[in-house]
N, C-alpha and C. Protein backbone atom coordinates (compact mmCIF):
# COMPACT_ATOMS: atom_id res chain seq x y z
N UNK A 1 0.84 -1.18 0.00
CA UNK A 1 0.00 0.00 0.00
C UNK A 1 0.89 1.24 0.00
N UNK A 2 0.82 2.42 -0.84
CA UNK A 2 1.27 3.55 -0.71
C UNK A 2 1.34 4.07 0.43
N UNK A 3 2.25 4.79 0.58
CA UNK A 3 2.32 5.14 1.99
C UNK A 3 1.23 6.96 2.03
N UNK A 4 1.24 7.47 3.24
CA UNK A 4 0.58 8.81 2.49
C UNK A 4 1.32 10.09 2.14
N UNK A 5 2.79 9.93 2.60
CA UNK A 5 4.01 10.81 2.45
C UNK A 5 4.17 10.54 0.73
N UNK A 6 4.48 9.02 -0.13
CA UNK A 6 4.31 8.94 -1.03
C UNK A 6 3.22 9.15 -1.77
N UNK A 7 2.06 9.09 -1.59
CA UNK A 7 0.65 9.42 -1.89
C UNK A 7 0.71 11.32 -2.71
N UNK A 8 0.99 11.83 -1.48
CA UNK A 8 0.41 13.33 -1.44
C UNK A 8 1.89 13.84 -1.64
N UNK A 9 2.99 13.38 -1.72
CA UNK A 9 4.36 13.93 -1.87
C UNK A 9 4.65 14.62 -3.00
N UNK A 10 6.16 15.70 -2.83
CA UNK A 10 6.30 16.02 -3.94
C UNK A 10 6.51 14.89 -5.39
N UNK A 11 6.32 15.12 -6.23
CA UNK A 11 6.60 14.34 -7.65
C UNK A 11 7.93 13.92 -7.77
N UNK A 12 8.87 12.52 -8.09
CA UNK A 12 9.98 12.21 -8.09
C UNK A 12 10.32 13.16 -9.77
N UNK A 13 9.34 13.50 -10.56
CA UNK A 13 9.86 14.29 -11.32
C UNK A 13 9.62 16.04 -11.64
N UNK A 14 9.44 16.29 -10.28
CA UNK A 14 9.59 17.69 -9.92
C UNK A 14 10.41 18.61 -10.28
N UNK A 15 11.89 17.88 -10.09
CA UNK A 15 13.25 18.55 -10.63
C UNK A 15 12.98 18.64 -11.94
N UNK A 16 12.34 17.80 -12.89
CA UNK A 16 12.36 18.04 -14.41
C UNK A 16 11.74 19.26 -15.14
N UNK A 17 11.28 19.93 -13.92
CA UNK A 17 10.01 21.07 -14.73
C UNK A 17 10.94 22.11 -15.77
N UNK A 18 10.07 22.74 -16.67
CA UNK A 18 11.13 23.38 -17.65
C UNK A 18 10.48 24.42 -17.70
N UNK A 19 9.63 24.86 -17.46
CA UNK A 19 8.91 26.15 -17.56
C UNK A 19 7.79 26.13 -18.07
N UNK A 20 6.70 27.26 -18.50
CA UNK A 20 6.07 27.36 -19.31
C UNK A 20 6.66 27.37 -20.83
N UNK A 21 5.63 26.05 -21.64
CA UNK A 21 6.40 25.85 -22.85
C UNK A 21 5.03 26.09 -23.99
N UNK A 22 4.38 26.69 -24.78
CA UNK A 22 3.55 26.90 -25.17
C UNK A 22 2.87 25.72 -26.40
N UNK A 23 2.02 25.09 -26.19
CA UNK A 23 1.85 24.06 -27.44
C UNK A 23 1.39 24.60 -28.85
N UNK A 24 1.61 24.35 -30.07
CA UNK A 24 1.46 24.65 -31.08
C UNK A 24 0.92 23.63 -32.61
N UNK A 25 0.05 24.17 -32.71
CA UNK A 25 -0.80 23.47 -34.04
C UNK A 25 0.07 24.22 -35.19
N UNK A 26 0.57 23.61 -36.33
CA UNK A 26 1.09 24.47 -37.83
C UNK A 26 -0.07 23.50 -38.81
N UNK A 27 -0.60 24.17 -39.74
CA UNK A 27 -1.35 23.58 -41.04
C UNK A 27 -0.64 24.73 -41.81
N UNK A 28 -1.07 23.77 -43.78
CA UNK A 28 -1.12 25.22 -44.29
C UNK A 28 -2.52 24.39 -45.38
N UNK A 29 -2.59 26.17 -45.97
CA UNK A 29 -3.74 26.32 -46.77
C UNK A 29 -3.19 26.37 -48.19
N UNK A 30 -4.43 25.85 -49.12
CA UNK A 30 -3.56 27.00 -50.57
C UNK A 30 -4.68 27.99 -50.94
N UNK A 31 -5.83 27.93 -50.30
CA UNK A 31 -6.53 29.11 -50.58
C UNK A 31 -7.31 29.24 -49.31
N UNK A 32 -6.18 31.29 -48.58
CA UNK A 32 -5.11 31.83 -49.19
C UNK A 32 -4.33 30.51 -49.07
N UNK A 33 -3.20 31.17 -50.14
CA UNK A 33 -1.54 30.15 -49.59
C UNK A 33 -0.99 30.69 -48.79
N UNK A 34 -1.22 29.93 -47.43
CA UNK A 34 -0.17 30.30 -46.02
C UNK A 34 -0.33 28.99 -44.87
N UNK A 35 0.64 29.73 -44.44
CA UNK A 35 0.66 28.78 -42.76
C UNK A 35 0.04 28.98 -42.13
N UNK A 36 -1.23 28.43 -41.05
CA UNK A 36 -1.55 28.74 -39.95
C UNK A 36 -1.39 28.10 -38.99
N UNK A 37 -0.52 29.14 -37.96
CA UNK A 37 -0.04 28.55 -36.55
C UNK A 37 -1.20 29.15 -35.45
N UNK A 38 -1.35 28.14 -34.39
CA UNK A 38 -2.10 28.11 -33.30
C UNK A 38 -1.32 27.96 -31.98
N UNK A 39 -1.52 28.89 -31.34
CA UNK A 39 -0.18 28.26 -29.94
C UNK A 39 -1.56 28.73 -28.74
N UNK A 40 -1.37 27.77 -27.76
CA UNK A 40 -1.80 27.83 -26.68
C UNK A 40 -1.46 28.68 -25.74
N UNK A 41 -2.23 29.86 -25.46
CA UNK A 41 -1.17 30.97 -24.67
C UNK A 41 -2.42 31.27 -22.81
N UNK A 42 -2.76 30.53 -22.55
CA UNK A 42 -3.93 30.96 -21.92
C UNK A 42 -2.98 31.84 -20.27
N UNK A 43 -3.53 32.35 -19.90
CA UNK A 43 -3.07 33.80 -18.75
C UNK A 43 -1.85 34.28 -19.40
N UNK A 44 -1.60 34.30 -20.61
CA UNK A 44 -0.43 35.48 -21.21
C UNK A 44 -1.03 36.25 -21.32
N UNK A 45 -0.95 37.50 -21.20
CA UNK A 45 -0.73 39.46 -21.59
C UNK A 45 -0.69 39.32 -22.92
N UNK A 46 -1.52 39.76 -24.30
CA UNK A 46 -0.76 39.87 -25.46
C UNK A 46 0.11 40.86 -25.49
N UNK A 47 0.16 41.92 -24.95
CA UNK A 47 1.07 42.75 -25.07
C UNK A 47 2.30 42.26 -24.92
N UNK A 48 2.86 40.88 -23.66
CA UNK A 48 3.47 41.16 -23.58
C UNK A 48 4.56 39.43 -24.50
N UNK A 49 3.37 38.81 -25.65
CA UNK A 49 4.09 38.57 -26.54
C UNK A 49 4.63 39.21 -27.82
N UNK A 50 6.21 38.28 -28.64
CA UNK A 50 6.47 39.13 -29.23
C UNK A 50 6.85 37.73 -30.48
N UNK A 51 6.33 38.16 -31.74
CA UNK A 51 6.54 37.33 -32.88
C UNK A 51 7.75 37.99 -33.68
N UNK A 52 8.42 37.17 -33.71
CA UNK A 52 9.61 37.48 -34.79
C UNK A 52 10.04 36.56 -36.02
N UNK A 53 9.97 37.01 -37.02
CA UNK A 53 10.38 35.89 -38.11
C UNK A 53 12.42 35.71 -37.98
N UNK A 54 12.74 34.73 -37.90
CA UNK A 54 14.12 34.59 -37.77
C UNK A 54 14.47 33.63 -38.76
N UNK A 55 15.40 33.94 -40.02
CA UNK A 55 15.65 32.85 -40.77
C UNK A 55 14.38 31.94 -41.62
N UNK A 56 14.73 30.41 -41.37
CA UNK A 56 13.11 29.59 -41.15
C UNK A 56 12.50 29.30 -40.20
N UNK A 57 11.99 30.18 -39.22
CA UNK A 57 11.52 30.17 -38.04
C UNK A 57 10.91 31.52 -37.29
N UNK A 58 9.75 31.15 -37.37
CA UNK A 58 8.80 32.06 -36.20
C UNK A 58 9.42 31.75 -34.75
N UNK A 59 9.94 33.02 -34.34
CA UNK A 59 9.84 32.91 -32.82
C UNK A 59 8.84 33.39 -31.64
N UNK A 60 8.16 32.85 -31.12
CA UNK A 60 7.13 33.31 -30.25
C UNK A 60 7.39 33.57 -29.23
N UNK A 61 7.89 35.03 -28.35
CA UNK A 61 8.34 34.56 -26.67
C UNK A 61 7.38 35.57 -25.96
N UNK A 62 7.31 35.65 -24.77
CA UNK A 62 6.96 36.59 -23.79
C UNK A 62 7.07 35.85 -22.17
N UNK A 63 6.34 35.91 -21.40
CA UNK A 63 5.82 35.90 -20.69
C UNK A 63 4.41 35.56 -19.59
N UNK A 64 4.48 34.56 -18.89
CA UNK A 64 3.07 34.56 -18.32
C UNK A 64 3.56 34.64 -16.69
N UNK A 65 2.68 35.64 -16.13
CA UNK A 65 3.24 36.05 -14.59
C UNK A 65 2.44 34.90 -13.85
N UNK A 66 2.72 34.55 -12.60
CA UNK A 66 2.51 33.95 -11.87
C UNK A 66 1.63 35.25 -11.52
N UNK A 67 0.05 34.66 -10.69
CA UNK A 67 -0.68 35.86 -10.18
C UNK A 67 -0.18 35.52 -8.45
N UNK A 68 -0.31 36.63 -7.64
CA UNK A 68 0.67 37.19 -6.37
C UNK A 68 -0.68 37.37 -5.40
N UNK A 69 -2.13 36.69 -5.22
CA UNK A 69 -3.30 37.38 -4.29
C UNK A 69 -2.61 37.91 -3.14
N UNK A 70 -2.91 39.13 -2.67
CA UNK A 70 -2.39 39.50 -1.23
C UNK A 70 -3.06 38.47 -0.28
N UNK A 71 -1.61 38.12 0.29
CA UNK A 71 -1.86 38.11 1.82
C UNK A 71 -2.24 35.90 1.41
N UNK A 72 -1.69 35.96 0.00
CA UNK A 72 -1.95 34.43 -0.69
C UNK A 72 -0.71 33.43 0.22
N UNK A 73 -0.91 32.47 1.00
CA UNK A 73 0.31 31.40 0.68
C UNK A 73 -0.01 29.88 -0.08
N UNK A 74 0.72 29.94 -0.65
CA UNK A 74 0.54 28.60 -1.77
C UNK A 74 0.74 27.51 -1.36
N UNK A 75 -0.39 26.35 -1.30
CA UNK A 75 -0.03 25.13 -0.73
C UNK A 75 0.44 24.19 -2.11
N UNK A 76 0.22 24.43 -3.34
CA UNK A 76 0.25 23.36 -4.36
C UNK A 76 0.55 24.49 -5.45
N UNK A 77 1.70 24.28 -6.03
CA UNK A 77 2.44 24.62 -7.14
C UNK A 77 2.04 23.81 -8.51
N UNK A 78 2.12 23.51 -9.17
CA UNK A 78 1.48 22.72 -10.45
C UNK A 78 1.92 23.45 -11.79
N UNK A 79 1.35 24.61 -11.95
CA UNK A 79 1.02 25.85 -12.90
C UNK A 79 2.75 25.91 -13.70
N UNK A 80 2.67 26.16 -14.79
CA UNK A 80 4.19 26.23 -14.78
C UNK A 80 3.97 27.77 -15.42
N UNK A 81 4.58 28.82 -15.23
CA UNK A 81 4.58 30.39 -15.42
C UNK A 81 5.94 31.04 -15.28
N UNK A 82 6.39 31.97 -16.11
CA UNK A 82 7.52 32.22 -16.43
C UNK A 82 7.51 32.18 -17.64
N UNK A 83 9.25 33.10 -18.32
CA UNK A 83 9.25 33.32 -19.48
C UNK A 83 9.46 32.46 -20.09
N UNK A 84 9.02 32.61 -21.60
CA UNK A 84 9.18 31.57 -22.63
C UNK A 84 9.34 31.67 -23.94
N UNK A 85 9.45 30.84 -24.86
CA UNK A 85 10.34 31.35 -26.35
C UNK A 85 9.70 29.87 -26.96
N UNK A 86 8.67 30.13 -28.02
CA UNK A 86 8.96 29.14 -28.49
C UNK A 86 9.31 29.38 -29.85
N UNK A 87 10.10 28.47 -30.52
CA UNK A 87 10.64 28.76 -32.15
C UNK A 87 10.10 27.24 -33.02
N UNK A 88 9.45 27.72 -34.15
CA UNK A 88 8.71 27.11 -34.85
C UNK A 88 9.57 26.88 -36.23
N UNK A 89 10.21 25.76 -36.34
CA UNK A 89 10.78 25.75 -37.52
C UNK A 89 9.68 25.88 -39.06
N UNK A 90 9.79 26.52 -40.04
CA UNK A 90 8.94 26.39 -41.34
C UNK A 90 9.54 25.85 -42.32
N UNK A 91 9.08 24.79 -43.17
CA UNK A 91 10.12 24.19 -44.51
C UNK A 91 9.16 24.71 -45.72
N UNK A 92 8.61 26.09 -45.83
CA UNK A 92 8.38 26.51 -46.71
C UNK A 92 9.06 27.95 -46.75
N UNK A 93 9.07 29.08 -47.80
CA UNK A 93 9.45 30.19 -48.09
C UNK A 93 7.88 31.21 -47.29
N UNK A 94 7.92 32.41 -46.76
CA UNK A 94 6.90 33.21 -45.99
C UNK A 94 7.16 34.76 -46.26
N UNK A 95 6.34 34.96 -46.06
CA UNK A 95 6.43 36.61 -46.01
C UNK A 95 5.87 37.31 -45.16
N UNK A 96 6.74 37.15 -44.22
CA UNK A 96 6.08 37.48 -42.68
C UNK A 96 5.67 39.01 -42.97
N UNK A 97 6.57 39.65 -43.53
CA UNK A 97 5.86 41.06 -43.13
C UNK A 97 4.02 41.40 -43.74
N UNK A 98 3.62 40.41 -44.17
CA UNK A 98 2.17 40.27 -44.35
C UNK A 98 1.58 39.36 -43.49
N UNK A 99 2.01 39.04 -42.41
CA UNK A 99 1.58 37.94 -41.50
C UNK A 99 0.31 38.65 -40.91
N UNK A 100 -0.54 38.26 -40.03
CA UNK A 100 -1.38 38.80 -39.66
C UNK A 100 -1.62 37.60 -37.94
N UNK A 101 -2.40 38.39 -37.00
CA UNK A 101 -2.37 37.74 -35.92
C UNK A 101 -3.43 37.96 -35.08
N UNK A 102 -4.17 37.41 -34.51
CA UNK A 102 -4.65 37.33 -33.44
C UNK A 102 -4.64 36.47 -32.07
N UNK A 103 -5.51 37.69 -31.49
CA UNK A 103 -5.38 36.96 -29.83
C UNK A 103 -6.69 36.88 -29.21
N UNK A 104 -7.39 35.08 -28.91
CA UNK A 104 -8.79 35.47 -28.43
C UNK A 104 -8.71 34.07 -27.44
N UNK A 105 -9.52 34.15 -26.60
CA UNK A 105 -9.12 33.34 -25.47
C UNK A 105 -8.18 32.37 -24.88
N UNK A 106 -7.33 33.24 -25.36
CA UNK A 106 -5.73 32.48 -24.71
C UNK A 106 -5.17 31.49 -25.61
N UNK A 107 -5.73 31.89 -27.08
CA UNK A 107 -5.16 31.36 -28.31
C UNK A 107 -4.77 32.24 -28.63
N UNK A 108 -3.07 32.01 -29.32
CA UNK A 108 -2.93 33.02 -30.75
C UNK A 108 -2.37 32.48 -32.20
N UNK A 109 -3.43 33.27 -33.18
CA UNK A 109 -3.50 32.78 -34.48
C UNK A 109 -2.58 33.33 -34.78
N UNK A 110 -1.56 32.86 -36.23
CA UNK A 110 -0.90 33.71 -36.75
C UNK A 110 -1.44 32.96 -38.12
N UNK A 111 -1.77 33.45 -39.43
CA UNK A 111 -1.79 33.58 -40.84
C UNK A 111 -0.37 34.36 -41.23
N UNK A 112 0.70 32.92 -41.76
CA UNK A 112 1.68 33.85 -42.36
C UNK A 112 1.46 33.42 -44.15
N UNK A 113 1.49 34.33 -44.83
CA UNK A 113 1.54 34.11 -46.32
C UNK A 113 2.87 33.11 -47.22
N UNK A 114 2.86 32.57 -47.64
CA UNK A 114 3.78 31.57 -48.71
C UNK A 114 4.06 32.53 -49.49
N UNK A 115 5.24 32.47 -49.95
CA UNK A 115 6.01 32.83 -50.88
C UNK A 115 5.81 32.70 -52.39
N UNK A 116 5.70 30.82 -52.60
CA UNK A 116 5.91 30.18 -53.64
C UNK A 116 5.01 28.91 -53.00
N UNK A 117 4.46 28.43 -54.38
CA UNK A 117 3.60 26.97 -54.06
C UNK A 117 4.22 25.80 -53.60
């Protein structure tokens, strides 16, 4: 039988945590012809993400704060929050500076345009 120290204990893979890492859907279309990326961003700030085209790769980074309630002490940690970067490799040609984006319940879309078919 489990004991209840093992039961309710910290996780033997606790040490492994890596941060907030954002998950991501890529499709593409040909009408329009583009990529559409989906990343899971739920309690991020859009403000305080930032999309950058780098090379073949969208980089997505910002931030999600841990919320601070006054006068809060935390019995159970779980949440993973903190900064983050994610980079999206593309094996097509883009033209980001026509990309287009949104942000609606803690999704964000990006429509980036193709180059070439």
């Amino acid at each position: 039988m489990t004991g209840h120290r093992e039961l309710w204990g910290v996780s033997r893979f606790a040490t492994q945590r890596r941060g907030f890492q954002p998950q991501c859907d890529c499709y593409r279309t040909d009408e329009p012809l583009a990529l559409h990326l989906t990343l899971e961003l739920p309690g991020v700030d859009p403000a305080a993400v930032r999309v950058v085209a780098a090379g073949t790769a969208l980089v997505v980074s910002g931030v999600r704060e841990r919320p601070h309630p006054a006068g809060a002490r935390y019995r159970q940690v779980e949440i993973e929050y903190g900064p983050f970067e994610r980079r999206i490799e593309l094996a097509e040609d883009v033209d980001a500076d026509a990309a287009t984006a949104t942000y609606e319940a803690g999704m964000l879309r990006l429509e980036v345009p193709l180059t070439s078919a």
